[in-house]
Protein backbone atom coordinates (compact mmCIF):
# COMPACT_ATOMS: atom_id res chain seq x y z
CA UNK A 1 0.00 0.00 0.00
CA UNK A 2 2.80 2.35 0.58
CA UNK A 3 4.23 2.00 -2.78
CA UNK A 4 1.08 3.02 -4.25
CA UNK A 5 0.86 6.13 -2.09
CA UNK A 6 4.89 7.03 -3.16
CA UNK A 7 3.39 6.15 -5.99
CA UNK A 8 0.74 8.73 -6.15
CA UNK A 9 2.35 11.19 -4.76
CA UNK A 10 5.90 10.84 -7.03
CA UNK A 11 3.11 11.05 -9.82
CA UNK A 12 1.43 14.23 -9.27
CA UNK A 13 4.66 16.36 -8.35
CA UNK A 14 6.33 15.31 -11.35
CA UNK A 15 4.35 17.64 -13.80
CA UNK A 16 4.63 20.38 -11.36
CA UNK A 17 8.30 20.22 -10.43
CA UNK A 18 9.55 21.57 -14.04
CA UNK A 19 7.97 24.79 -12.68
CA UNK A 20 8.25 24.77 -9.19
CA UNK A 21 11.44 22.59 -8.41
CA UNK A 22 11.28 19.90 -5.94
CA UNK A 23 10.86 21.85 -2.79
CA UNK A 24 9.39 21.12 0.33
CA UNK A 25 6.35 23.63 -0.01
CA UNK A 26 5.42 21.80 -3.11
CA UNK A 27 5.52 18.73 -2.02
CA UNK A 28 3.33 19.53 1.11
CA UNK A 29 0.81 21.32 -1.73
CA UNK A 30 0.38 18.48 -3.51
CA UNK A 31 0.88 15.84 -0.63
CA UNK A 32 -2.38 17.58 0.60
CA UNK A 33 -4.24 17.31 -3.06
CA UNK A 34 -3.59 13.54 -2.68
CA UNK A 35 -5.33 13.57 0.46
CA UNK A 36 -1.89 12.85 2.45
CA UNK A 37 -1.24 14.62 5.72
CA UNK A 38 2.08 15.60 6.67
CA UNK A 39 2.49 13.49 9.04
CA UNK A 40 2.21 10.64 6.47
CA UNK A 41 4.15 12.35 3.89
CA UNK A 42 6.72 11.83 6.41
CA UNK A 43 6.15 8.51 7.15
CA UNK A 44 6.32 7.73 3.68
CA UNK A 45 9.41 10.25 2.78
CA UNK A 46 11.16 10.90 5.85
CA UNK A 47 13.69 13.40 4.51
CA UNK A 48 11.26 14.93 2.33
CA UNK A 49 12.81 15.48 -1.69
CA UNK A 50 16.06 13.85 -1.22
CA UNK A 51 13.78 10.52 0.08
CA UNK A 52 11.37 11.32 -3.20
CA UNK A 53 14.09 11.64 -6.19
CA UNK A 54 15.65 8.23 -4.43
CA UNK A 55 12.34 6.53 -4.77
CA UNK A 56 12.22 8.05 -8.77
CA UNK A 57 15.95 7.37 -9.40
CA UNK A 58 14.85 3.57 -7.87
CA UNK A 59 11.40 3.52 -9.93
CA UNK A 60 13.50 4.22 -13.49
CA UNK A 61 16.35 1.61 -12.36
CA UNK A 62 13.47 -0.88 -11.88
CA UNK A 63 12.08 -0.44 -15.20
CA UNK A 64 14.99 -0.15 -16.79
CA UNK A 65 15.84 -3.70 -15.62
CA UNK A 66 12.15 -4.94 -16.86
CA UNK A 67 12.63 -3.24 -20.43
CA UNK A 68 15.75 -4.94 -20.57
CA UNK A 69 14.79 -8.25 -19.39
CA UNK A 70 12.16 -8.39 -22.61
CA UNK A 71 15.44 -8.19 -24.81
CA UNK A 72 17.76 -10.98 -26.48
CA UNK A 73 20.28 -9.84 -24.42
CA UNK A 74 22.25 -13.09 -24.41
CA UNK A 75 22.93 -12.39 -28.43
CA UNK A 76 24.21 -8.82 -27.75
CA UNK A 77 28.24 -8.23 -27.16
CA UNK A 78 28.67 -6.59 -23.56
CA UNK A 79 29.20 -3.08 -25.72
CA UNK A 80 25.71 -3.39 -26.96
CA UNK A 81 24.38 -4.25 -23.71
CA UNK A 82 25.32 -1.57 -22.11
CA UNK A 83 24.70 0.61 -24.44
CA UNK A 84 21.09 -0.37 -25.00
CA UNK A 85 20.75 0.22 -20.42
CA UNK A 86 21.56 3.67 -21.04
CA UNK A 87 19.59 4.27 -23.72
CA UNK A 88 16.87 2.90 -22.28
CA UNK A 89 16.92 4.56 -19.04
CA UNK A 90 17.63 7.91 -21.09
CA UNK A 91 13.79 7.23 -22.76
CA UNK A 92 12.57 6.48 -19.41
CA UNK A 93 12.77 9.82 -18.25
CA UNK A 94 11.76 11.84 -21.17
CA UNK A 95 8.34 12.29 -20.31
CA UNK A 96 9.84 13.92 -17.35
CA UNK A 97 13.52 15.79 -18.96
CA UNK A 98 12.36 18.87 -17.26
CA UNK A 99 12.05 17.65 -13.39
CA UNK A 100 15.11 15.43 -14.20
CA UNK A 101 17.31 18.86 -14.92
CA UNK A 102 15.47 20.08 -11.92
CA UNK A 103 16.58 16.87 -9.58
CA UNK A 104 20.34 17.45 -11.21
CA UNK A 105 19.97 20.79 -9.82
CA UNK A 106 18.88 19.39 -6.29
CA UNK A 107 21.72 17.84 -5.83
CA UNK A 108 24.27 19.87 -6.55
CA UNK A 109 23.83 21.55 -2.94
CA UNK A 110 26.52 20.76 -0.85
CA UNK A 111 24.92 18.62 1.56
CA UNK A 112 22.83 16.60 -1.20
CA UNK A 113 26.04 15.42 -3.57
CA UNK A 114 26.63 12.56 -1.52
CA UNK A 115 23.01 11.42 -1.96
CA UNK A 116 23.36 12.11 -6.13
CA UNK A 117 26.25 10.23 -5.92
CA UNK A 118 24.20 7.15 -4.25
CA UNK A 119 21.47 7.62 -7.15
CA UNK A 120 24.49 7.36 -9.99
CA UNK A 121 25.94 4.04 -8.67
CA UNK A 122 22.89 2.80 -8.27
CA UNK A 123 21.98 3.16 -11.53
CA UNK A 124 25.21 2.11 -13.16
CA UNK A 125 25.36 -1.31 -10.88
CA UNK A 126 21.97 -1.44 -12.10
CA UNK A 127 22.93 -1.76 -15.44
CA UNK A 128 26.05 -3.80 -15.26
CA UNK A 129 23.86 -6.31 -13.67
CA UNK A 130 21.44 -6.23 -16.29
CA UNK A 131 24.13 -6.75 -18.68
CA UNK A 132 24.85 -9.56 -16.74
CA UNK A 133 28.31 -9.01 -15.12
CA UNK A 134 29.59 -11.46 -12.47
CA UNK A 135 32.75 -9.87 -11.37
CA UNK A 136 33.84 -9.54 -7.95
CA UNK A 137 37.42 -8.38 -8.43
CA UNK A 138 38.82 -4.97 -8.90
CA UNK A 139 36.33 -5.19 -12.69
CA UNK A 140 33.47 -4.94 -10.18
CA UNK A 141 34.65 -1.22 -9.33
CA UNK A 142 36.29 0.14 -12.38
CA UNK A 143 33.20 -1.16 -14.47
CA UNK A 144 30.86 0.92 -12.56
CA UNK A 145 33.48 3.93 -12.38
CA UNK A 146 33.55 3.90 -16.17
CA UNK A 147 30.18 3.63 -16.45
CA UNK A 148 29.54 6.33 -13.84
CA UNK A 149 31.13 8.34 -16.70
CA UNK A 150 29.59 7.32 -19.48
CA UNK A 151 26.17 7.50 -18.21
CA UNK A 152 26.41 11.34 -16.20
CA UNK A 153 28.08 12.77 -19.53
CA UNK A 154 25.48 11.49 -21.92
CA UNK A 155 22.42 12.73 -19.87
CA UNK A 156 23.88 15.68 -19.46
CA UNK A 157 24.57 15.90 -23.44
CA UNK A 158 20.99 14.79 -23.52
CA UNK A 159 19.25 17.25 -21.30
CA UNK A 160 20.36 20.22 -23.97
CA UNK A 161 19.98 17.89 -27.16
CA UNK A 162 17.28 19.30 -29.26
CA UNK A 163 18.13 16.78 -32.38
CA UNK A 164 15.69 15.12 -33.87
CA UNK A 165 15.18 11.57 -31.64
CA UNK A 166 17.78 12.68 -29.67
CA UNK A 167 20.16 11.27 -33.14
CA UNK A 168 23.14 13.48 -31.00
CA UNK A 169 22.95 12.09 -28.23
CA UNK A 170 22.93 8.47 -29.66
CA UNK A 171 26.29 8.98 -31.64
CA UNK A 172 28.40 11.28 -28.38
CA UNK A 173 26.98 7.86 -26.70
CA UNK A 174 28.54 5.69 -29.10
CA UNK A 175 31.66 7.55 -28.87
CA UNK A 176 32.07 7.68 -24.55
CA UNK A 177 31.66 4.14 -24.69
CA UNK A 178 34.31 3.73 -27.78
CA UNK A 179 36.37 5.92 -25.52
CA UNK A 180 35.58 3.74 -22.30
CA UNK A 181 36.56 0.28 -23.58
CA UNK A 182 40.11 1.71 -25.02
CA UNK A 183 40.32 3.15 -21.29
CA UNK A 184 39.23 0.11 -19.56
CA UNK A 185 41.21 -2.16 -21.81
CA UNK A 186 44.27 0.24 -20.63
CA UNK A 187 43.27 0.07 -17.01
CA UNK A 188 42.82 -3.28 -16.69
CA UNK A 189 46.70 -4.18 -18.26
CA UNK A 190 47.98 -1.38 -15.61
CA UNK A 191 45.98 -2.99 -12.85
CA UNK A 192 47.02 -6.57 -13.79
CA UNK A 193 50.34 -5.31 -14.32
CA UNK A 194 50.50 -3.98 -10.50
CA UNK A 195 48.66 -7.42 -9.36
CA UNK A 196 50.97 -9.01 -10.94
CA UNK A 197 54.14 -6.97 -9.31
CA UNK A 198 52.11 -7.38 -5.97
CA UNK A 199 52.05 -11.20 -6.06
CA UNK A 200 55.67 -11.36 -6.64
CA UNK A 201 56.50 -9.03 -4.13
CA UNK A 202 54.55 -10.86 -1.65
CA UNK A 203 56.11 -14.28 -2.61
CA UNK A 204 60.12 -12.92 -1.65
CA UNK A 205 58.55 -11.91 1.64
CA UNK A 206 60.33 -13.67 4.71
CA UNK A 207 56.94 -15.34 5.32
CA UNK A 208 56.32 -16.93 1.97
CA UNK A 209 56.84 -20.49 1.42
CA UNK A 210 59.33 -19.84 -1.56
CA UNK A 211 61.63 -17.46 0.53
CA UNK A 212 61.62 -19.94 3.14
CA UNK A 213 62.40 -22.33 0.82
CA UNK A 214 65.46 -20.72 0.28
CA UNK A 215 67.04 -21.07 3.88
C-alpha cells in the first residue's frame, strides 16, 4: 500500500516540479491534493525530496531492468548491452527531462552530492547487472566507475539535445563508450600489471613459502 501512495504522490509532483522545483512547499501542496497529511508524507518520505528523487531514481532503475529483461540480451556483445541500459533509461525519463534537470539541480547543494552520488551508482550497478556481469574483483569497481562516466556525460549531453530523436545524443553515446573500452582495456593491463608486481612481491617476503624455501 505504501508503494502506491509514493506512488501517487511521485506522480502528481512530477508535472509540477519543471515549474516549481522539488521543494518542500510543493511537495506539502500536492501531498495535501492527494489527500496525504504531513504526518504521512513523512512517514512515507522521511527526509522529504532527497527521500522522493531516491524513490524516482529507484522507480527508473526498476524499469529499466524490466525493459531490458524483454530483450535478447544473451545475443548482444557486452558493448551493446550496455549501451542499450543507457539508452533505455535515457527514454525512461523523457516524459519527465524537465524535473530530471530540476533533480540534477537538487543535488548539486553541498549537503545533497553525496546522496546524487548514491542515485548514480545505483543506476550504473543497475545496469552492469542487467548486462549480466559477475565480477567480484577490482572489474566490479572500475566497471561501474567507467560507467559512472559514461552514463552522467550522456544525460547531461541529452538534457540540452534538441536533435531530432535525440540522433546526437545516440552517436556522443557511441563515442564515450568507444572511448571507455580503449580506457578500460588500458586500465585493466595497468591494474594486472600492478597485481601481478604485488604477487611477486609478496612471494620474496620472509613469510612466503618460496623465501623460506630458500634457507
Amino acid at each position: 500500500m505504501s508503494d502506491k501512495q509514493k506512488d501517487k504522490l511521485l506522480d502528481a509532483l512530477l508535472p509540477v516540479v519543471p515549474f516549481e522545483g522539488w521543494s518542500d512547499s510543493i511537495l506539502m501542496e500536492i501531498g495535501a491534493s492527494c489527500e496525504l497529511s504531513s504526518q504521512k508524507i513523512a512517514i512515507l518520505f522521511p527526509r522529504g525530496m532527497t527521500d522522493i528523487l531516491r524513490y524516482f531514481n529507484k522507480r527508473l532503475d526498476t524499469h529499466m531492468m524490466g525493459e531490458l529483461e524483454k530483450r535478447d540480451l544473451d545475443n548482444m556483445k557486452v558493448r551493446e548491452r550496455i549501451t542499450l541500459a543507457v539508452r533505455i533509461r535515457l527514454e525512461l525519463m523523457e516524459p519527465h527531462r524537465e524535473a530530471v534537470r530540476k533533480g540534477m539541480s537538487f543535488f548539486v547543494m553541498p549537503l545533497k552530492a553525496s546522496e546524487g552520488m548514491h542515485n548514480l551508482y545505483d543506476t550504473v550497478d543497475a545496469m552492469w547487472l542487467a548486462a549480466g556481469d559477475k565480477s567480484t574483483d577490482y572489474n566490479f569497481y572500475s566497471k561501474r566507475l567507467l560507467l559512472s562516466g559514461v552514463y552522467s556525460s550522456t544525460m547531461l549531453f541529452w538534457l540540452e539535445d534538441k536533435s531530432e530523436g535525440y540522433e546526437k545524443t545516440w552517436n556522443f553515446l557511441d563515442r564515450r563508450i568507444a572511448e571507455v573500452l580503449k580506457i578500460g582495456g588500458a586500465l585493466g593491463k595497468s591494474i594486472g600489471k600492478i597485481s601481478s608486481v604485488a604477487d611477486r612481491l609478496r612471494s620474496l617476503s620472509p613469510f612466503s613459502k618460496e623465501w623460506t624455501g630458500r634457507c
